[in-house]
C-alpha atoms as a PDB file:
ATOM      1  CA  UNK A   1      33.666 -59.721-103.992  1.00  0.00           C
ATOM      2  CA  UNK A   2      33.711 -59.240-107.710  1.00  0.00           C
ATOM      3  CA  UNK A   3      35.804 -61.507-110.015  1.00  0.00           C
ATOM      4  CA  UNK A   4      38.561 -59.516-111.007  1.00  0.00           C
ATOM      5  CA  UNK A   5      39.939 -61.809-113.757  1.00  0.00           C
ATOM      6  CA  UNK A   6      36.669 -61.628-115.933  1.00  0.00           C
ATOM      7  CA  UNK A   7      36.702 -57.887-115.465  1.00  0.00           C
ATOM      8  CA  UNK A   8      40.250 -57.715-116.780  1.00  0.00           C
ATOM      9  CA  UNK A   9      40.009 -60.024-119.653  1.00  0.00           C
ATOM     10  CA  UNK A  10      36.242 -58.422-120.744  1.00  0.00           C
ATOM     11  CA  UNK A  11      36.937 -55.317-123.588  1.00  0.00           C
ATOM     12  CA  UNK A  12      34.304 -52.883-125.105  1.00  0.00           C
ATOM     13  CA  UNK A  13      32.773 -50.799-126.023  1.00  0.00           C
ATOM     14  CA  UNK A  14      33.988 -50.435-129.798  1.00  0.00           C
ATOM     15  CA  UNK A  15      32.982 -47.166-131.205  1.00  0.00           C
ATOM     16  CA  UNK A  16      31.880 -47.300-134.785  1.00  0.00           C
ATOM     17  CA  UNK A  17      34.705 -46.184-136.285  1.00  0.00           C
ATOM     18  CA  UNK A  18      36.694 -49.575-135.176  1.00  0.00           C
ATOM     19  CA  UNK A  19      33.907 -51.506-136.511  1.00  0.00           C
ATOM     20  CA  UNK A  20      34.218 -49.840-139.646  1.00  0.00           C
ATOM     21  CA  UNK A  21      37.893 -50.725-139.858  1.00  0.00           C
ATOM     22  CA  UNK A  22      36.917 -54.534-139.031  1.00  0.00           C
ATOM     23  CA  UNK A  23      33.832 -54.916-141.432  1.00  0.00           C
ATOM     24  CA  UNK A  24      34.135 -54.208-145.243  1.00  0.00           C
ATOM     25  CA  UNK A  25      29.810 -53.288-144.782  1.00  0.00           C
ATOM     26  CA  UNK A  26      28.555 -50.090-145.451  1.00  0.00           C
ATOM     27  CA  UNK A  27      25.017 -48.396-145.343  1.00  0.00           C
ATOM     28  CA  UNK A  28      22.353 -49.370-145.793  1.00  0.00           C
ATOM     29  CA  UNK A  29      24.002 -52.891-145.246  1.00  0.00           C
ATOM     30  CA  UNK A  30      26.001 -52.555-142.272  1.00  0.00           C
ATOM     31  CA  UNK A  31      23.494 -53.582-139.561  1.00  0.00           C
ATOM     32  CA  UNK A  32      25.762 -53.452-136.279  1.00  0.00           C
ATOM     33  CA  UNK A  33      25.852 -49.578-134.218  1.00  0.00           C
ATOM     34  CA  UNK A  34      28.026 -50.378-131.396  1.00  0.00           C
ATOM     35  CA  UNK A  35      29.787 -53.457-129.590  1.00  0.00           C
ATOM     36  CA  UNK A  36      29.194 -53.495-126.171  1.00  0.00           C
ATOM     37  CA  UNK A  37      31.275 -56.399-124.666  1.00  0.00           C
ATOM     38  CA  UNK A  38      34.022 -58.387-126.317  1.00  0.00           C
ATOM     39  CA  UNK A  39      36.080 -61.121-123.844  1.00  0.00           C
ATOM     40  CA  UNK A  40      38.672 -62.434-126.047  1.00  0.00           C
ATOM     41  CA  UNK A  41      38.551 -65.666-128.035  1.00  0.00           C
ATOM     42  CA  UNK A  42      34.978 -66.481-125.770  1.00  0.00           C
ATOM     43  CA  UNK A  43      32.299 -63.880-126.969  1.00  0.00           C
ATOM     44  CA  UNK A  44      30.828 -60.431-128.545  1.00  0.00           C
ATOM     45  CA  UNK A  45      27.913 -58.495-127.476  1.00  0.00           C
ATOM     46  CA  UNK A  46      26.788 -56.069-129.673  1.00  0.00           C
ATOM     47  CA  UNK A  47      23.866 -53.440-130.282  1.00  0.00           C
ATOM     48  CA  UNK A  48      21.774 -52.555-133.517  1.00  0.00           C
ATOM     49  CA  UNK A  49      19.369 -49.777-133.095  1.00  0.00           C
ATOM     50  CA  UNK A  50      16.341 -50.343-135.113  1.00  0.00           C
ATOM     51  CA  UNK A  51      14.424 -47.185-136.464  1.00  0.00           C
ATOM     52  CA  UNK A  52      11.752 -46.686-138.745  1.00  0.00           C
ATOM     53  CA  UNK A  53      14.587 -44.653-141.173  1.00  0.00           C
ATOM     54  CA  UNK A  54      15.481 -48.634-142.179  1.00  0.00           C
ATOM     55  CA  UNK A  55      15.362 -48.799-145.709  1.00  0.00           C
ATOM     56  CA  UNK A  56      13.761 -52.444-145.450  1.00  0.00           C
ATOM     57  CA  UNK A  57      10.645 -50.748-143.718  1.00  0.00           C
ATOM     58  CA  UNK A  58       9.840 -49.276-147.167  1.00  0.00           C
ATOM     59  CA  UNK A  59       8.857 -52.450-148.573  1.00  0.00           C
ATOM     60  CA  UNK A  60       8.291 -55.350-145.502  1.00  0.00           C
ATOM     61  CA  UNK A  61       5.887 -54.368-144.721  1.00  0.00           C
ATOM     62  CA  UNK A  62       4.970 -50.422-144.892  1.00  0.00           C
ATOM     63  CA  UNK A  63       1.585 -50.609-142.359  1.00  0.00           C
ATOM     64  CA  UNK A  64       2.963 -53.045-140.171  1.00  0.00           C
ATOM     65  CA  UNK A  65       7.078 -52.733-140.489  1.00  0.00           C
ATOM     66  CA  UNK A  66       9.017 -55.697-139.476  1.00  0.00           C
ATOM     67  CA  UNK A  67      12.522 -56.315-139.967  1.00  0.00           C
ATOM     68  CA  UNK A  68      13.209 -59.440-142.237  1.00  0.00           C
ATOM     69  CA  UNK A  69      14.566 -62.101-140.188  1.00  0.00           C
ATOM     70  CA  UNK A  70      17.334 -62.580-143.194  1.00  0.00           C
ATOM     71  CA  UNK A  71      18.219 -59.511-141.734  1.00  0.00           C
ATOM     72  CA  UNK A  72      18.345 -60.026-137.984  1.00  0.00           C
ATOM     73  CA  UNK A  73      20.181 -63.452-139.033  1.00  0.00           C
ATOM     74  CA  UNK A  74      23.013 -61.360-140.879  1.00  0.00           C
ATOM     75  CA  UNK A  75      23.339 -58.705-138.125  1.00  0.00           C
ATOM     76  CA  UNK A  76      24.128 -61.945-135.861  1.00  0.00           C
ATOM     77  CA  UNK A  77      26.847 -62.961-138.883  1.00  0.00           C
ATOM     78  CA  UNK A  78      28.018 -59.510-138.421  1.00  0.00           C
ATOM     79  CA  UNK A  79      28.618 -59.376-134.820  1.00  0.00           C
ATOM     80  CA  UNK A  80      30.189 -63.302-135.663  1.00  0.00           C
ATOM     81  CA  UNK A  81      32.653 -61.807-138.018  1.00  0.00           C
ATOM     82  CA  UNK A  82      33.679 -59.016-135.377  1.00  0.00           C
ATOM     83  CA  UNK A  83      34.181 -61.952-132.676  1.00  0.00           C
ATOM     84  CA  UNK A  84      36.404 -63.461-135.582  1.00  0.00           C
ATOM     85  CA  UNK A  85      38.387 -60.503-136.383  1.00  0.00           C
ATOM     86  CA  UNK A  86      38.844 -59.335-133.065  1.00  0.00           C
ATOM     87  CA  UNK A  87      40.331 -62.892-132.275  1.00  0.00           C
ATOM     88  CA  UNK A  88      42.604 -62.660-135.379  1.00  0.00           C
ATOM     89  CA  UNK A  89      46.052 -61.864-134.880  1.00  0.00           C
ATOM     90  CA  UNK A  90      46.360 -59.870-138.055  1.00  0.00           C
ATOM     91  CA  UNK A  91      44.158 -58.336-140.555  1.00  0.00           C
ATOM     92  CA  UNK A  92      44.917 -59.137-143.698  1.00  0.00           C
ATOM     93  CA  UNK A  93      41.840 -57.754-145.983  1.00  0.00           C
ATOM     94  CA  UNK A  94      40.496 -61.539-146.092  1.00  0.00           C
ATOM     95  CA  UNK A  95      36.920 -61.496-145.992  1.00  0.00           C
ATOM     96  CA  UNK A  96      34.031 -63.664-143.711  1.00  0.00           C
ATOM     97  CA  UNK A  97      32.015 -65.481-146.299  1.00  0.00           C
ATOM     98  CA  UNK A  98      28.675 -66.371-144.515  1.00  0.00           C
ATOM     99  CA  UNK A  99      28.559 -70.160-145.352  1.00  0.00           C
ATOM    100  CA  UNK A 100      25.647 -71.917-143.419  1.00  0.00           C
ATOM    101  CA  UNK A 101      22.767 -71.456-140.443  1.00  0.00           C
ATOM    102  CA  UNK A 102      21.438 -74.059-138.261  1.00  0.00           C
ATOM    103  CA  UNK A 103      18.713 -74.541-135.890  1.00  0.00           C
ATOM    104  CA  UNK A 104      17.095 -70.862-136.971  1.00  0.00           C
ATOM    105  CA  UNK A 105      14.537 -70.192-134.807  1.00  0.00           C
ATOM    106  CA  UNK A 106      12.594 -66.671-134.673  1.00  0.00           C
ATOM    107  CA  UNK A 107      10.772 -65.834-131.592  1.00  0.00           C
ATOM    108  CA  UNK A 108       9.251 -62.530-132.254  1.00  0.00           C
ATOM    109  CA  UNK A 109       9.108 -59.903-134.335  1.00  0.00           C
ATOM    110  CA  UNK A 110      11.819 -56.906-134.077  1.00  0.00           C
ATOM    111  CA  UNK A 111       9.853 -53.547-135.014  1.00  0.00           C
ATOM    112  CA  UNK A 112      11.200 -49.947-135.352  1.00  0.00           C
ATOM    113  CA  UNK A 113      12.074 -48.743-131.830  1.00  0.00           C
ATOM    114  CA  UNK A 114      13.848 -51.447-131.048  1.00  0.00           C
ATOM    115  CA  UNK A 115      17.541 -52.345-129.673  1.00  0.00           C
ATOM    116  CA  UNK A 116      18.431 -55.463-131.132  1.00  0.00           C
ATOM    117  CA  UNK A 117      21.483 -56.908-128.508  1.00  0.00           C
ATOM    118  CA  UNK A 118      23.717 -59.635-130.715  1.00  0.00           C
ATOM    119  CA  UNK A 119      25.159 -62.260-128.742  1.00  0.00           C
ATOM    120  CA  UNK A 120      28.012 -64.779-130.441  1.00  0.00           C
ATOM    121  CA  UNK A 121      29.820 -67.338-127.855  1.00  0.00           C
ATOM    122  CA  UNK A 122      31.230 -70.787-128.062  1.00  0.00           C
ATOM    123  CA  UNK A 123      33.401 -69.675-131.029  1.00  0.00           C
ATOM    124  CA  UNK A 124      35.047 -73.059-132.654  1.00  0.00           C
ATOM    125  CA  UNK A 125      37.335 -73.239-135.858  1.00  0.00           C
ATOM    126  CA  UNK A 126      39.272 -75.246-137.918  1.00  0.00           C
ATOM    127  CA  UNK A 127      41.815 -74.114-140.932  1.00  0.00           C
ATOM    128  CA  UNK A 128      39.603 -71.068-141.857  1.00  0.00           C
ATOM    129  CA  UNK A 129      36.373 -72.113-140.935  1.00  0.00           C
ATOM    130  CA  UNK A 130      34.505 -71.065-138.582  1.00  0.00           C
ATOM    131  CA  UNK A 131      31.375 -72.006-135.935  1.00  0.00           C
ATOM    132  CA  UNK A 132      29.487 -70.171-132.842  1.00  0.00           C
ATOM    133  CA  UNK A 133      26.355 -69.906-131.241  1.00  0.00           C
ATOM    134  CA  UNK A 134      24.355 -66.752-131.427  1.00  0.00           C
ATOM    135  CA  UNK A 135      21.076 -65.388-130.203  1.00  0.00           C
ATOM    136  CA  UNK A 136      18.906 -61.847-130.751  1.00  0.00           C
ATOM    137  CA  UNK A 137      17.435 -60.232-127.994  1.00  0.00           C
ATOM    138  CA  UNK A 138      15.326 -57.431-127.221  1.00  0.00           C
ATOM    139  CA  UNK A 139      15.700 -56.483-123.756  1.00  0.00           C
ATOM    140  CA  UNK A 140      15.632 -59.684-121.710  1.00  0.00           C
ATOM    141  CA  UNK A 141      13.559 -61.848-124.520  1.00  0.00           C
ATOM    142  CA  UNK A 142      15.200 -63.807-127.395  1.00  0.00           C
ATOM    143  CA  UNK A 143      13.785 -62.980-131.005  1.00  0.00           C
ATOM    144  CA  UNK A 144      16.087 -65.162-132.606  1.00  0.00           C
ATOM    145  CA  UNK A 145      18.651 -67.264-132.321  1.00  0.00           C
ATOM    146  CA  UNK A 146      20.981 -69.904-134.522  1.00  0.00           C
ATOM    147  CA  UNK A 147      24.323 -71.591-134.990  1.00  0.00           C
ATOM    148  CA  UNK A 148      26.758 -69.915-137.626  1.00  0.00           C
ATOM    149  CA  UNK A 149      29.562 -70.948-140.132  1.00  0.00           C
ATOM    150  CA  UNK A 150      31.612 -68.408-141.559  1.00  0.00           C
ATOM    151  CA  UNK A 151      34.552 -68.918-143.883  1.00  0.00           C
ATOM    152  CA  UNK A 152      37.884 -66.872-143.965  1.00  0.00           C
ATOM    153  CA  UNK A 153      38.613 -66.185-147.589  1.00  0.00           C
ATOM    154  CA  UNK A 154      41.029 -64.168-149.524  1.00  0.00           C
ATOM    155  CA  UNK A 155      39.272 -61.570-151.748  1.00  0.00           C
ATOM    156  CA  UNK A 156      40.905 -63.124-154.790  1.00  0.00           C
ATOM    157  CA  UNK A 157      38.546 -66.832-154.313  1.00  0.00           C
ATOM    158  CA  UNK A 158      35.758 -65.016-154.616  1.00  0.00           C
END
């Protein structure tokens, strides 16, 4: 018997175009491809496909490419801001201003040929901040994971 409720209540997959329309990124800085689960106001699953085309590869490190963890850490802020805006009940051009990281831990390296899944959960706010818990995987292991705050700001306070 499957659990009808949690299949009703789950949404995805966002194409890119809707992700567009929900992040103000653009290449080479936009680091999410696809969301592939969303269950409102409870979590985000999404999918960055890592080649060897990365403009990062270039320079870290050219005979043995690895993608910065800076960067796997803001393609988890990413997917955080989509769980945000998603949630939102209007958009209103205000922008997620990545405002702290705890308990980074990096498990692995992510190398071209890679698909980097983003998972965001346990979503908490006040006012216009913002906290969850997030993790990296590749297939079923965990390359990174942390705890993210995010602010909601107008463009204006920046």
């Amino acid at each position: 018997m499957t659990d009808t409720t949690q299949e009703a209540s789950t949404v995805g997959p966002l194409q890119i175009r809707r992700i567009l329309d929900l992040l103000p990124h653009r290449y080479p800085f936009l680091l999410i491809d696809r969301v592939l689960g969303y269950v409102p106001r409870t979590s985000l699953t999404a999918l960055k496909n890592v080649t060897m085309n990365e403009p990062f590869f270039q320079g870290h490190f050219p005979e043995n490419p690895v993608m910065p963890g800076v960067l796997v850490l803001e393609a988890l802020a990413q997917a955080g801001a989509l769980l945000i805006s998603l949630n939102l009940e209007e958009n209103d051009n205000s922008l997620f201003i990545f405002t702290g990281i705890d308990k980074a831990r990096f498990r692995r390296p992510v190398v071209p040929g890679d698909q980097l899944i983003l998972n965001c959960w346990d979503i908490r706010h006040r006012r216009n901040f913002f906290k969850m818990t997030c993790d990296a995987r590749v297939g079923d292991q965990v390359v990174a994971q942390a705890g993210l705050a995010a602010a909601l700001v107008s463009p204006d306070e920046i």
